[in-house]
C-alpha atoms as a PDB file:
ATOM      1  CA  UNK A   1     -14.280 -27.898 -41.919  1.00  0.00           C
ATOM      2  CA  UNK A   2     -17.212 -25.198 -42.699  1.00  0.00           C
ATOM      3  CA  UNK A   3     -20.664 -26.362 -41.025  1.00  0.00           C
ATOM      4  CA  UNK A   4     -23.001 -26.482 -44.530  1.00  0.00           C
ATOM      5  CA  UNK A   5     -26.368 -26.354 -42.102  1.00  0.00           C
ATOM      6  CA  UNK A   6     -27.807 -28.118 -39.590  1.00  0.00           C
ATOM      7  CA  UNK A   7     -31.706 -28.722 -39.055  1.00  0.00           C
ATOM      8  CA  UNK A   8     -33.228 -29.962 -36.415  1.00  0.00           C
ATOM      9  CA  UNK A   9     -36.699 -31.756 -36.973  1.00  0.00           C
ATOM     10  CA  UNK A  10     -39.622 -31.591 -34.669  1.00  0.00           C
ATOM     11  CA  UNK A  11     -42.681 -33.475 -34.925  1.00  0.00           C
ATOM     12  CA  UNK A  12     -45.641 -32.705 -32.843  1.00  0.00           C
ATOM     13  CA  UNK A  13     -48.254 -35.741 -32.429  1.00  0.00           C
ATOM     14  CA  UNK A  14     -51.327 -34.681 -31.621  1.00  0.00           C
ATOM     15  CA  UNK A  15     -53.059 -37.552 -29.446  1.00  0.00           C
ATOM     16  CA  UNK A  16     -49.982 -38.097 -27.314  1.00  0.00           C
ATOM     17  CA  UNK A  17     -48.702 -34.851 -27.325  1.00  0.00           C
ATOM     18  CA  UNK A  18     -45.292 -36.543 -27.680  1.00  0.00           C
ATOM     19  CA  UNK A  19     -42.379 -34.567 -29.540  1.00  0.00           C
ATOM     20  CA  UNK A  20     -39.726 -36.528 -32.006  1.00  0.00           C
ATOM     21  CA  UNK A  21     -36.690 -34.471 -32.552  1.00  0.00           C
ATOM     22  CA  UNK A  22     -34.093 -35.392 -34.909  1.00  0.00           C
ATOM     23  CA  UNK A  23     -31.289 -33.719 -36.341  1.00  0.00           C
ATOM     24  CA  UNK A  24     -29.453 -33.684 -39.113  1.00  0.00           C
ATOM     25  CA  UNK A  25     -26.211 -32.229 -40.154  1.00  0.00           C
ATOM     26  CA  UNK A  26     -24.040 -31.769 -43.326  1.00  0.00           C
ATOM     27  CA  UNK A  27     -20.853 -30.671 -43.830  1.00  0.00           C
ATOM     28  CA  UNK A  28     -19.485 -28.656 -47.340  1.00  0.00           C
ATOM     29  CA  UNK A  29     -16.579 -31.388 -47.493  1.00  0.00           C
ATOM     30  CA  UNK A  30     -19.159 -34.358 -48.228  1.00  0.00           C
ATOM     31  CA  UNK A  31     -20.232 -32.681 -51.383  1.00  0.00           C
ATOM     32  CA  UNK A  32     -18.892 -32.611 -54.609  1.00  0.00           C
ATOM     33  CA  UNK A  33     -19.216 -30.182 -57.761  1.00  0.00           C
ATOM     34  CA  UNK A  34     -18.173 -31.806 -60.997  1.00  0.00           C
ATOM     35  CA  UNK A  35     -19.169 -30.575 -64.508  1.00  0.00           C
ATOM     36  CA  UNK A  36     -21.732 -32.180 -66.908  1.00  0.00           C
ATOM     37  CA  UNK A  37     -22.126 -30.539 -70.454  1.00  0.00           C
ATOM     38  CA  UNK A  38     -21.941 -26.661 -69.821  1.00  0.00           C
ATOM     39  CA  UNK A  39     -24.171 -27.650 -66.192  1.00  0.00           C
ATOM     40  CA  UNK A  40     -23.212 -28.586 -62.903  1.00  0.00           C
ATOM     41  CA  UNK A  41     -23.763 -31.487 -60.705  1.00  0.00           C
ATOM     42  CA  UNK A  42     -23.850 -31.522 -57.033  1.00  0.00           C
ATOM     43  CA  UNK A  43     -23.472 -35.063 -55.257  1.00  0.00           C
ATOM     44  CA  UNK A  44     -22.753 -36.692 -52.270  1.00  0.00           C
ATOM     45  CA  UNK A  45     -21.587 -40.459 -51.353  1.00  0.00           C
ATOM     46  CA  UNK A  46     -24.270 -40.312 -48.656  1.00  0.00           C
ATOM     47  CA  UNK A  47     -27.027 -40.130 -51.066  1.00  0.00           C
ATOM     48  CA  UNK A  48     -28.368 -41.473 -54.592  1.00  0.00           C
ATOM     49  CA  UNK A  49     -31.751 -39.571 -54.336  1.00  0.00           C
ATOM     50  CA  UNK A  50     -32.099 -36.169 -56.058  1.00  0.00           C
ATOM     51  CA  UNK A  51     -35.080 -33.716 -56.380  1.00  0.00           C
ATOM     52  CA  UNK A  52     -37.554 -35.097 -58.541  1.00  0.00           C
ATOM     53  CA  UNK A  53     -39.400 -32.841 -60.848  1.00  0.00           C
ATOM     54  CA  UNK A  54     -38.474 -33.262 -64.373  1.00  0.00           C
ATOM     55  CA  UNK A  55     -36.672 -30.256 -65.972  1.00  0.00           C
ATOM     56  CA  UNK A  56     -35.840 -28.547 -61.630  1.00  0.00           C
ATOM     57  CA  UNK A  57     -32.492 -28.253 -60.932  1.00  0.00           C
ATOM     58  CA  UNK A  58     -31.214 -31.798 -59.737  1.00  0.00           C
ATOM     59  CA  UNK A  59     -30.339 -31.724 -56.074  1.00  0.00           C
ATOM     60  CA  UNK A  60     -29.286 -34.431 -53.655  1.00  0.00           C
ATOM     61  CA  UNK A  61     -31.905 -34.898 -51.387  1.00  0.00           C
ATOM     62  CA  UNK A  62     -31.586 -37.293 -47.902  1.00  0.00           C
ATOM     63  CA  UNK A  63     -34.528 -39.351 -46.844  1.00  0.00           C
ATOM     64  CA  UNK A  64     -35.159 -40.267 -43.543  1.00  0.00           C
ATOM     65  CA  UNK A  65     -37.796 -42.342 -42.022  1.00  0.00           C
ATOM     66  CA  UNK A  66     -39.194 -41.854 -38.380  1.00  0.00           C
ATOM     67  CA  UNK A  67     -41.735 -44.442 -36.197  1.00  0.00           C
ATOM     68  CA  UNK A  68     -44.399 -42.666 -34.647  1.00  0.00           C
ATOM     69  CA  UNK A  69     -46.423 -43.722 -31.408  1.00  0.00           C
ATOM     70  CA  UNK A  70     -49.357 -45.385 -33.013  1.00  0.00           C
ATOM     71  CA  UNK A  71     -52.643 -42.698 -33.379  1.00  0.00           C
ATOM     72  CA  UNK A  72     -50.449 -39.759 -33.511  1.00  0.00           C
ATOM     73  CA  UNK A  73     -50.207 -37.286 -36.345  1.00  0.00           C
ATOM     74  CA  UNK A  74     -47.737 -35.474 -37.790  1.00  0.00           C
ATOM     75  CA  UNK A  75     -48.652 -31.634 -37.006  1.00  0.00           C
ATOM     76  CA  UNK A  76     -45.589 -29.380 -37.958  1.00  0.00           C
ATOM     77  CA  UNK A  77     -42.317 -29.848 -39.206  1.00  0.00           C
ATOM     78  CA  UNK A  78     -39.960 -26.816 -37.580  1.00  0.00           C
ATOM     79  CA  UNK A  79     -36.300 -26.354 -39.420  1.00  0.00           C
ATOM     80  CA  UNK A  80     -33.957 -24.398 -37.749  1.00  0.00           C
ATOM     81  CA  UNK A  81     -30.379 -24.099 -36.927  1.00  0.00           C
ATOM     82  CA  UNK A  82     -29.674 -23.128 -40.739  1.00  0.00           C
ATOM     83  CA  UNK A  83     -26.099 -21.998 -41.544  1.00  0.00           C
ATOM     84  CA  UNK A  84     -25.896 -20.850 -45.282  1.00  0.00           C
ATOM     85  CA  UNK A  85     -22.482 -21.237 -47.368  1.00  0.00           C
ATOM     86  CA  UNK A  86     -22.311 -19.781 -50.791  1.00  0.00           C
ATOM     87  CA  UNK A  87     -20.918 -22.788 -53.189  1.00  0.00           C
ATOM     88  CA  UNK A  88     -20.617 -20.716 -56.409  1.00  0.00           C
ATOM     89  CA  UNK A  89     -22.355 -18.053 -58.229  1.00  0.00           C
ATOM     90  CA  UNK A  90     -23.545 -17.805 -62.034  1.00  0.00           C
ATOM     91  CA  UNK A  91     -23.539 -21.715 -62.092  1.00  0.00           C
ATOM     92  CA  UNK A  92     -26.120 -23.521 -63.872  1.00  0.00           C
ATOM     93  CA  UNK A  93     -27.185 -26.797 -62.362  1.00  0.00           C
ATOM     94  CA  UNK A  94     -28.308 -29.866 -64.475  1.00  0.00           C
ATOM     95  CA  UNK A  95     -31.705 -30.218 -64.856  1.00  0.00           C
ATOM     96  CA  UNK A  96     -33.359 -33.423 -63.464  1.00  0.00           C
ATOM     97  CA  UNK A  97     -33.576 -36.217 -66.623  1.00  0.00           C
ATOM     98  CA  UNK A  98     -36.585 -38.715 -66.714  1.00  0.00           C
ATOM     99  CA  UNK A  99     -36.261 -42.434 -65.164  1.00  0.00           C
ATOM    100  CA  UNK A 100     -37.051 -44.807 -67.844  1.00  0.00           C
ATOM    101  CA  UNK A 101     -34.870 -47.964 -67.847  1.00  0.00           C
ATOM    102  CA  UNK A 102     -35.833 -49.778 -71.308  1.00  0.00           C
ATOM    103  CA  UNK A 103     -35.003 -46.784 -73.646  1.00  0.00           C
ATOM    104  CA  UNK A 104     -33.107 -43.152 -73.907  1.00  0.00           C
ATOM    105  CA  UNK A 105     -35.189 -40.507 -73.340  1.00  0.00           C
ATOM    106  CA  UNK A 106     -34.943 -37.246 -74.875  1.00  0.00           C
ATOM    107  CA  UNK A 107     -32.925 -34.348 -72.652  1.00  0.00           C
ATOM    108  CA  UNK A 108     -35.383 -32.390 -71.036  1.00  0.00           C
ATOM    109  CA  UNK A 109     -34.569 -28.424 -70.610  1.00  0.00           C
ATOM    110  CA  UNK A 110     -34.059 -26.674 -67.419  1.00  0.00           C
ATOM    111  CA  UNK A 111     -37.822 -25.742 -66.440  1.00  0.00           C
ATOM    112  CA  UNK A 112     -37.537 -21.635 -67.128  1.00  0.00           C
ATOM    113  CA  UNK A 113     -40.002 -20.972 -64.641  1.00  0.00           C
ATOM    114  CA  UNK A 114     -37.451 -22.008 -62.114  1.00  0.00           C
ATOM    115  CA  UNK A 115     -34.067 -21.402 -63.837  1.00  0.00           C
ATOM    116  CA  UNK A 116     -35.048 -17.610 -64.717  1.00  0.00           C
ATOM    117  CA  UNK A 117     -36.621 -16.711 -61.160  1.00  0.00           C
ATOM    118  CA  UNK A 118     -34.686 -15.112 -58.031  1.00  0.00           C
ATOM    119  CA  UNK A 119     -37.153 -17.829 -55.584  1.00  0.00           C
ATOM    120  CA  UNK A 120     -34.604 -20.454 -54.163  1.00  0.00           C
ATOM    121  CA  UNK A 121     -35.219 -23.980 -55.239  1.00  0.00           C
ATOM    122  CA  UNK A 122     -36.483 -26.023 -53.455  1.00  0.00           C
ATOM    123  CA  UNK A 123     -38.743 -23.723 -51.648  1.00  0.00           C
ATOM    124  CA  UNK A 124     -38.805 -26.271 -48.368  1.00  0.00           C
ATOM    125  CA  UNK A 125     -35.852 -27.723 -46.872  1.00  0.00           C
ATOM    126  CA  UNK A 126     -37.951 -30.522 -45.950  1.00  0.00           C
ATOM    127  CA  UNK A 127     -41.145 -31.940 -47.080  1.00  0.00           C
ATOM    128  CA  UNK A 128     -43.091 -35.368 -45.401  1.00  0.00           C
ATOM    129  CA  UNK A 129     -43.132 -37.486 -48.760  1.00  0.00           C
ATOM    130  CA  UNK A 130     -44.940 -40.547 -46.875  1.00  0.00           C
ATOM    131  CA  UNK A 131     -47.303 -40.574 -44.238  1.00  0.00           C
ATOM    132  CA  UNK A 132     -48.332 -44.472 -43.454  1.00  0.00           C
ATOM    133  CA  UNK A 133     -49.265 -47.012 -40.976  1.00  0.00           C
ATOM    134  CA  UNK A 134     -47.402 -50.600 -42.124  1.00  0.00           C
ATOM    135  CA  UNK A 135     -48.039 -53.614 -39.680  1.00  0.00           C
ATOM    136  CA  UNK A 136     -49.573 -51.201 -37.014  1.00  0.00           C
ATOM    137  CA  UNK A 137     -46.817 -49.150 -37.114  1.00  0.00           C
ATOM    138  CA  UNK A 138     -46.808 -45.363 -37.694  1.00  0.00           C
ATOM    139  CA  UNK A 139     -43.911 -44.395 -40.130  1.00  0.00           C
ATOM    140  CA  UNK A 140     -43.850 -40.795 -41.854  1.00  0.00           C
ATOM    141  CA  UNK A 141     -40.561 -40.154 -44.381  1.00  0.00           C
ATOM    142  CA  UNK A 142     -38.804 -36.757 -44.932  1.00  0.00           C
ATOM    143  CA  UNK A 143     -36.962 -35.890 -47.546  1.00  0.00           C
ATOM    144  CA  UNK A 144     -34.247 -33.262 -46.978  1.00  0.00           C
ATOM    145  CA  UNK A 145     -32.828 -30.962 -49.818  1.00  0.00           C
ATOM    146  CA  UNK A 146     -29.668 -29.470 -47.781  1.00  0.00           C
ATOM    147  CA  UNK A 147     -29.292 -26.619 -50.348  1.00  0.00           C
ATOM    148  CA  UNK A 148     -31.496 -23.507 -51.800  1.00  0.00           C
ATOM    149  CA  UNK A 149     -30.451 -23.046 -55.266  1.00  0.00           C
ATOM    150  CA  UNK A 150     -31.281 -19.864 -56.528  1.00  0.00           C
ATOM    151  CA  UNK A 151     -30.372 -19.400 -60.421  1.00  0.00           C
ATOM    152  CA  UNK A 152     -31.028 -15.755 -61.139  1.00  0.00           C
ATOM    153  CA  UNK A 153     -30.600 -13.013 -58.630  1.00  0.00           C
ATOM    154  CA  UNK A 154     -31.147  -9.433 -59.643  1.00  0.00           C
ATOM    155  CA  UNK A 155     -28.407  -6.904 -59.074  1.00  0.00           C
END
């Protein structure tokens, strides 16, 4: 089995000077390619969550949720460790479709500010999308986007 990537988190908090390392590992077999319309869809049984912004290429994305001495902040958020795999090339990916539950909502377009750029998509690997304190307890959440999808590349 090919390695996809794996990362390895580190979180510095400040007022302890305490480290939380975690790390995280995917493998190219627990991913899937199927076709939708003339797009592609990338999935994994691990996951439900994708990338989020309407009209970006949908993604699966892992979210993981860490307890944090009480006080402490979250200063950094290293990635490394990255082995890259090509998947395909000249693939289109499905764009990401709005949530709404009562009704069907039109299809939105791939954004062309991201499907006609050579910048890989996302641009972070991970990014802290909650930062809290719940019942005294410190708890920041990461979502992880194991792949950089980059739609045009000039030749």
């Amino acid at each position: 089995m090919k390695k996809l990537f794996s990362v390895i988190l580190l979180f510095a908090a400040v007022l302890t000077f305490a480290q939380v390392t975690h790390s995280f590992t995917s493998q190219l077999i627990d991913f899937q390619v199927t076709a939708e319309q003339t797009y592609k869809v990338v999935t994994n049984q691990q996951t439900n969550n994708f990338t989020a912004e309407e009209g970006a290429p949908m993604l699966p994305v892992f979210t993981k949720s860490f307890v944090l001495p009480a006080g402490s902040t979250v200063t950094d958020i290293a990635v490394s460790n990255q082995d890259q795999v090509l998947l395909d090339s000249g693939i289109t990916l499905y764009p990401v479709q709005p949530a709404e539950w009562d009704s069907i909502p039109a299809f939105v377009p791939p954004a062309s500010a991201i499907y006609n750029s050579s910048v890989p998509f996302p641009q972070e690997t991970v990014v802290k999308s909650s930062d809290v304190t719940s019942l005294g307890y410190h708890v920041v959440t990461l979502e992880i986007c194991p792949f950089k999808y980059i739609p045009h590349i000039n030749t």
